[in-house]
Protein backbone atom coordinates (compact mmCIF):
# COMPACT_ATOMS: atom_id res chain seq x y z
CA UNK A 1 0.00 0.00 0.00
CA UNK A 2 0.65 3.79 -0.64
CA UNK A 3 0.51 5.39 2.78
CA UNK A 4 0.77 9.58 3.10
CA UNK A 5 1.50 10.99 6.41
CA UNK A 6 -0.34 13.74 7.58
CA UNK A 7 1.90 16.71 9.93
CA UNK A 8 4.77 14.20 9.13
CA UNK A 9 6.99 16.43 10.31
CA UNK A 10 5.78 16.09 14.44
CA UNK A 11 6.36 13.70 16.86
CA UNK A 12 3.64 11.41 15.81
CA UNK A 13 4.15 11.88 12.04
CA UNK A 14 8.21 11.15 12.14
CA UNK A 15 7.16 7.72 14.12
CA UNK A 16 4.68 6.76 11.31
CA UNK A 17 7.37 7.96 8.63
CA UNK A 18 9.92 5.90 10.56
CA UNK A 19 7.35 2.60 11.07
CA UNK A 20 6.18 2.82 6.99
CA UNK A 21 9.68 3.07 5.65
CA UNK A 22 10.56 -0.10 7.98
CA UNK A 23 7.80 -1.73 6.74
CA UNK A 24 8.19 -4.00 3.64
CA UNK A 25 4.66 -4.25 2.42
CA UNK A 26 4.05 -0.40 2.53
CA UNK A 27 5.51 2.39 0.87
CA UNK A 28 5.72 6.35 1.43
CA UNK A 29 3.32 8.03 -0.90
CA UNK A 30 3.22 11.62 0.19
CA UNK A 31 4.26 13.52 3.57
CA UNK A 32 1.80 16.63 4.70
CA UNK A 33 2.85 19.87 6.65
CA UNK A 34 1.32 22.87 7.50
CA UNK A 35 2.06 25.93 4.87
CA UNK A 36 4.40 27.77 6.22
CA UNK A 37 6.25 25.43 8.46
CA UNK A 38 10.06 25.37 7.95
CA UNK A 39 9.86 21.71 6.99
CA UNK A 40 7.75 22.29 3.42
CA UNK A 41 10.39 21.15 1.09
CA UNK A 42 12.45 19.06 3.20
CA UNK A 43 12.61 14.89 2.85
CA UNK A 44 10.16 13.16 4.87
CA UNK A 45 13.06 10.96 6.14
CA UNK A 46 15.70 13.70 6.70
CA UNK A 47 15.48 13.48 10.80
CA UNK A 48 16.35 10.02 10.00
CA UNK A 49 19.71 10.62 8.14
CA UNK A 50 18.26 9.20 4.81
CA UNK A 51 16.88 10.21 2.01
CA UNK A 52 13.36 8.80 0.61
CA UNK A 53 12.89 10.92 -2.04
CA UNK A 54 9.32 12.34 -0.97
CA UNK A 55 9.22 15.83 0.08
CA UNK A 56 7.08 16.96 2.85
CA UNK A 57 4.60 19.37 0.96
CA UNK A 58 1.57 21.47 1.99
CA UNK A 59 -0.24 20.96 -0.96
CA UNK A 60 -2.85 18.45 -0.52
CA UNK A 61 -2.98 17.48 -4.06
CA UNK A 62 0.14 15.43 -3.42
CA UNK A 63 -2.31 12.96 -2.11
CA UNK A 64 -3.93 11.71 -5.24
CA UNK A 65 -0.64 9.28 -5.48
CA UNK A 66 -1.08 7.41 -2.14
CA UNK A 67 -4.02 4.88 -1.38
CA UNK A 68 -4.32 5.76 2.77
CA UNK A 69 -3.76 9.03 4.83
CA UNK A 70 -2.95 8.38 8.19
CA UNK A 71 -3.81 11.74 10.24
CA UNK A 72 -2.87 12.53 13.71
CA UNK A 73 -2.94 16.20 13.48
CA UNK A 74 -5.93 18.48 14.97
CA UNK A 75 -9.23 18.37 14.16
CA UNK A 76 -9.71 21.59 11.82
CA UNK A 77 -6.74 20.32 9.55
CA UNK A 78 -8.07 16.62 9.71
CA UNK A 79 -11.22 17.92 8.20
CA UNK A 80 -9.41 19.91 5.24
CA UNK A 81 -7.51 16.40 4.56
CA UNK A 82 -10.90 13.93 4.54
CA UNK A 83 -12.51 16.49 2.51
CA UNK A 84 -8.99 15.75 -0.35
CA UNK A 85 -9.09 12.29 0.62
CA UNK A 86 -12.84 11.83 -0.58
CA UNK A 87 -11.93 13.99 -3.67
CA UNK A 88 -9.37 12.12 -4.52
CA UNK A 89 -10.27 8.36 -3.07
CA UNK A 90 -7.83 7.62 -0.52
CA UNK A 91 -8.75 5.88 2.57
CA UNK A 92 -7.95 7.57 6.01
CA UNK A 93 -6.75 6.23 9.39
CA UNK A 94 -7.54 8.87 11.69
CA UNK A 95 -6.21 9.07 15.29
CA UNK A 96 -7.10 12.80 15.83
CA UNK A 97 -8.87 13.60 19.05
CA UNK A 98 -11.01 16.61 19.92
CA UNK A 99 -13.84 16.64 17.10
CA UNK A 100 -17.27 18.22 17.93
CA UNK A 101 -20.26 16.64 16.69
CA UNK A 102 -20.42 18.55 13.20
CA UNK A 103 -16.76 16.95 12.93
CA UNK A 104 -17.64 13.32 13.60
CA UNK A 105 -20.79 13.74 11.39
CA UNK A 106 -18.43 14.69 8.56
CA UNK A 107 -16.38 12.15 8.81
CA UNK A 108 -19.31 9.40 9.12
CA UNK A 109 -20.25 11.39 5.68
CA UNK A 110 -16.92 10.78 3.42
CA UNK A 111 -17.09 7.30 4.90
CA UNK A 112 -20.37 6.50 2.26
CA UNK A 113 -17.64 7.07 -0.12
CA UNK A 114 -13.91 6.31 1.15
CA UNK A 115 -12.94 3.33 4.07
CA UNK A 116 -12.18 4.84 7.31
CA UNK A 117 -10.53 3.81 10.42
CA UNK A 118 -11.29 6.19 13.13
CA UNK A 119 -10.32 5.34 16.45
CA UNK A 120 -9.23 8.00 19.83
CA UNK A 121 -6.00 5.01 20.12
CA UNK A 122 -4.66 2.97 17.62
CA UNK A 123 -2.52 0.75 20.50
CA UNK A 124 -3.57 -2.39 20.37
CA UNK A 125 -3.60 -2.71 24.11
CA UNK A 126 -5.41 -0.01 24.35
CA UNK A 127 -8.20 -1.67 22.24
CA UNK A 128 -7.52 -4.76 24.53
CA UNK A 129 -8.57 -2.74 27.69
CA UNK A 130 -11.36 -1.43 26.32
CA UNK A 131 -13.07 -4.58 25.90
CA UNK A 132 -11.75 -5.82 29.23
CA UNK A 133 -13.98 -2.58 30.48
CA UNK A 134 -16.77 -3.70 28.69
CA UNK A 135 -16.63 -7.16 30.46
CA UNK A 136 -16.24 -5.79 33.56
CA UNK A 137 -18.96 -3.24 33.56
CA UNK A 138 -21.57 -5.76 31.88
CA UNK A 139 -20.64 -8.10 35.25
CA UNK A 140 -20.95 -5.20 37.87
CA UNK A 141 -23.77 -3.34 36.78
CA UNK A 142 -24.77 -0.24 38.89
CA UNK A 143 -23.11 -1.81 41.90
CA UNK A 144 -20.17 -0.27 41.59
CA UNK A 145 -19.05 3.68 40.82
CA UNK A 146 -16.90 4.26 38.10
CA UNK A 147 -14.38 6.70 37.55
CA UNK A 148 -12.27 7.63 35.00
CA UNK A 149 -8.48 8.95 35.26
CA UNK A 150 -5.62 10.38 32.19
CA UNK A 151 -2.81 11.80 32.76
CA UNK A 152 -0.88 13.30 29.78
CA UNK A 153 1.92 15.40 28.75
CA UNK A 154 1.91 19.11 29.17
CA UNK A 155 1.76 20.15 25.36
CA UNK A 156 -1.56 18.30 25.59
CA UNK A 157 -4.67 20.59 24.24
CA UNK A 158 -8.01 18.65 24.49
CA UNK A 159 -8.95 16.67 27.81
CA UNK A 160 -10.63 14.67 28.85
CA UNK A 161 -8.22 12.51 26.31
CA UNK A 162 -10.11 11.04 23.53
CA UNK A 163 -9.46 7.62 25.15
CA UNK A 164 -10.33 8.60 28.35
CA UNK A 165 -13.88 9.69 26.52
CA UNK A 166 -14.15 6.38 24.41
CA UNK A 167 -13.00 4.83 28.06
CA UNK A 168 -16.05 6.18 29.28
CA UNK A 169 -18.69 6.08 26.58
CA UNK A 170 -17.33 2.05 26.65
CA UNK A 171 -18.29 1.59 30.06
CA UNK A 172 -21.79 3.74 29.62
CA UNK A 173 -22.81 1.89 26.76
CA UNK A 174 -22.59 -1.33 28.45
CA UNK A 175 -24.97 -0.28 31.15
CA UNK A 176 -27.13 0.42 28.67
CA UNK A 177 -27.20 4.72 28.73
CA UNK A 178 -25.63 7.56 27.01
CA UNK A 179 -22.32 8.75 28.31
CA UNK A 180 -23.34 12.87 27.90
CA UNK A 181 -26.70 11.65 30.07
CA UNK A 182 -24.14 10.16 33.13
CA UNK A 183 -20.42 12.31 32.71
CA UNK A 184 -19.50 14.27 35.37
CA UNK A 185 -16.66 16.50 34.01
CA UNK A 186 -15.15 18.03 37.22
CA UNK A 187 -16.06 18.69 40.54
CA UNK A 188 -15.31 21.37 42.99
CA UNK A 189 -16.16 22.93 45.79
CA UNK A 190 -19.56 21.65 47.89
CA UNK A 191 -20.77 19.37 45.22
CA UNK A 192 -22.88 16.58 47.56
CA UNK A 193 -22.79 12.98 47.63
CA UNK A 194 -21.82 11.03 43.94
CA UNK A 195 -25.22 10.73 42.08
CA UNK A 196 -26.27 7.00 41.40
CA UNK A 197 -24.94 5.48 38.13
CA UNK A 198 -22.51 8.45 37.12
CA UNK A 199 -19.41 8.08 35.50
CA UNK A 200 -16.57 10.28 36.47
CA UNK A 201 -13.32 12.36 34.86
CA UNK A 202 -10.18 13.58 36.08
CA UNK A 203 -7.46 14.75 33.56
CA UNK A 204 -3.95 15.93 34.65
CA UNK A 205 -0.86 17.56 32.39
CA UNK A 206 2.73 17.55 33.06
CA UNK A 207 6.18 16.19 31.92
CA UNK A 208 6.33 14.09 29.04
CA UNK A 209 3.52 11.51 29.75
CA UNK A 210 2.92 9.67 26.31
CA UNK A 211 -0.37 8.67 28.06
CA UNK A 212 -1.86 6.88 31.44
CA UNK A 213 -5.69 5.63 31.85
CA UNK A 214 -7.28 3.90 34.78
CA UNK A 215 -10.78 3.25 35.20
CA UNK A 216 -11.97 2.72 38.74
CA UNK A 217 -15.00 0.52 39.57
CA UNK A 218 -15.18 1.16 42.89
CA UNK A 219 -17.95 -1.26 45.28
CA UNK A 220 -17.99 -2.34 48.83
CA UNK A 221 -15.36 -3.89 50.34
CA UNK A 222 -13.72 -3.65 46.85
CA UNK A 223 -12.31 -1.81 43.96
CA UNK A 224 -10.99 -2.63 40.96
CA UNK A 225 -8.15 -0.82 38.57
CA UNK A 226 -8.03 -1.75 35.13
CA UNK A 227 -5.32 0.64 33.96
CA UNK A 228 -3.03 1.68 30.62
CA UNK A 229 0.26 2.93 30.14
CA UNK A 230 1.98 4.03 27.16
CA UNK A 231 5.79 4.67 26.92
CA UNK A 232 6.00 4.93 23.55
CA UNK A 233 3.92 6.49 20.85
CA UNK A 234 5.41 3.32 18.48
CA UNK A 235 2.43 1.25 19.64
CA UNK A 236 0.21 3.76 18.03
CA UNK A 237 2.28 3.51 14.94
CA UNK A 238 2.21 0.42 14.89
CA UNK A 239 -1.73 0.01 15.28
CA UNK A 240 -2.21 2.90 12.57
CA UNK A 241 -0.40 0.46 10.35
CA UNK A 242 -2.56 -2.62 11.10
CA UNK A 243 -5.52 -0.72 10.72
CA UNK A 244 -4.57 0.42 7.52
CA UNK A 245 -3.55 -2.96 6.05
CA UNK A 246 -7.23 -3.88 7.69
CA UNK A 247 -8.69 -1.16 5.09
CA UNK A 248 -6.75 -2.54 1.92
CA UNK A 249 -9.98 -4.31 0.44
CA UNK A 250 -12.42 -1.48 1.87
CA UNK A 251 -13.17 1.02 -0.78
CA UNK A 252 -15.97 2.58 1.50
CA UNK A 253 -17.67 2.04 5.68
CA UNK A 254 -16.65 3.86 8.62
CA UNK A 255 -14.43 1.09 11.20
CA UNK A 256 -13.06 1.25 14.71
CA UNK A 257 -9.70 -0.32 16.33
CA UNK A 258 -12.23 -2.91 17.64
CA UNK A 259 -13.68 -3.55 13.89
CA UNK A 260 -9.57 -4.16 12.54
CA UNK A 261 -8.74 -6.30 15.58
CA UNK A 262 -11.57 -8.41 15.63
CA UNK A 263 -12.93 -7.89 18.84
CA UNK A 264 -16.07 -7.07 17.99
């Protein structure tokens, strides 16, 4: 496969530019920047010491030679890329956290016409522990108070963390409710007892935290931890490439981490 590499020249994008180029069944198609940047121009593969012979480039056009985008930029420029990807027919794996609801709807849109992977995490074990938390919430029922804690690094913009939310709307949707009906977002000051059946947040910043989840269920006598830690972003590299393998022989439908590993 083709792949193109959206803000290829960040943290996330060098790792995917670094995991396709090591990868013998895909190839670098195209490497995206944003105009303006001091990287426009320069080799995709330049941090690296080599030389690969694409050119990170601003123009999106440069993705009508690649068959999947993989995008882990911010939601406004995400949007300007599945808008070229549907012009142009390339398939996206999208790890980009922090859409609203016209955002999501536009991407469930371009999926009637391209295939799309769009997952908050693309680790596998990530994807793991999420249906570990639907298990364990379908067994405990309203017996037991769940809360949800993320702690990321401090360049961090969005929180809760898009896994922390999917986390959450996991657990909620196994008890059978909408998350936005039983998410508490914060809580200060004289706030009264926990209400019945809600589902909690707490979201913390500092250092250089790839990313930490734990969800609490929390009954009497008892509590349970069922908790993630990431020390590398390579697992979701690594993930982003499985899940665009998984979309090879899917010209169109909108898929999940859960859809390309099966767990479903």
């Amino acid at each position: 496969m083709r792949i193109a590499i959206a803000g290829a020249n960040g943290r996330m994008g060098r790792m995917l530019t670094e995991a396709v180029l090591a990868a013998p069944d895909l190839e670098l198609a195209a490497a995206l920047g944003h105009a303006g940047s001091a990287a426009i121009g320069r080799d995709a593969a330049e941090f690296l010491g080599r030389h690969s012979g694409v050119p990170i480039r601003a123009d999106l056009d440069a993705l009508a030679g690649a068959d999947c985008l993989i995008d882990f930029t911010r939601p406004q420029a995400t949007l300007a890329h599945l808008e070229a990807c549907a012009r142009h027919g390339v398939k996206l794996v999208i790890g980009t956290t922090g859409f609203d609801e016209a955002g999501r709807a536009a991407i469930a849109d371009a999926a009637r016409r391209v295939g799309i992977v769009f997952a908050p995490n693309m680790s596998v074990g990530v994807n793991v522990t999420l249906k570990l938390l639907d298990v364990a919430a379908r067994i405990l029922r309203d017996d037991y108070d769940v809360e949800v804690f993320e702690l990321h690094h401090k360049h961090k913009v969005d929180a809760p963390s898009g896994t922390a939310l999917k986390m959450g709307e996991t657990v909620a949707a196994a008890l059978g409710r909408p998350l936005e009906q039983v998410a508490e977002w914060a809580r200060h000051g004289d706030t009264g007892p926990r209400k019945p059946g809600s589902i909690g947040f707490s979201s913390a910043r500092g250092g250089d935290v790839v990313g930490d989840h734990t969800v609490f269920f929390c009954g009497p006598g008892e509590r349970i931890e069922v908790t993630h830690r990431s020390s590398s972003r390579a697992t979701y590299a690594e993930g982003s490439l499985r899940a665009a393998r998984f979309l090879a022989d899917r010209d169109s439908g909108l898929f999940d981490m859960q859809d390309v590993l099966g767990l479903r």
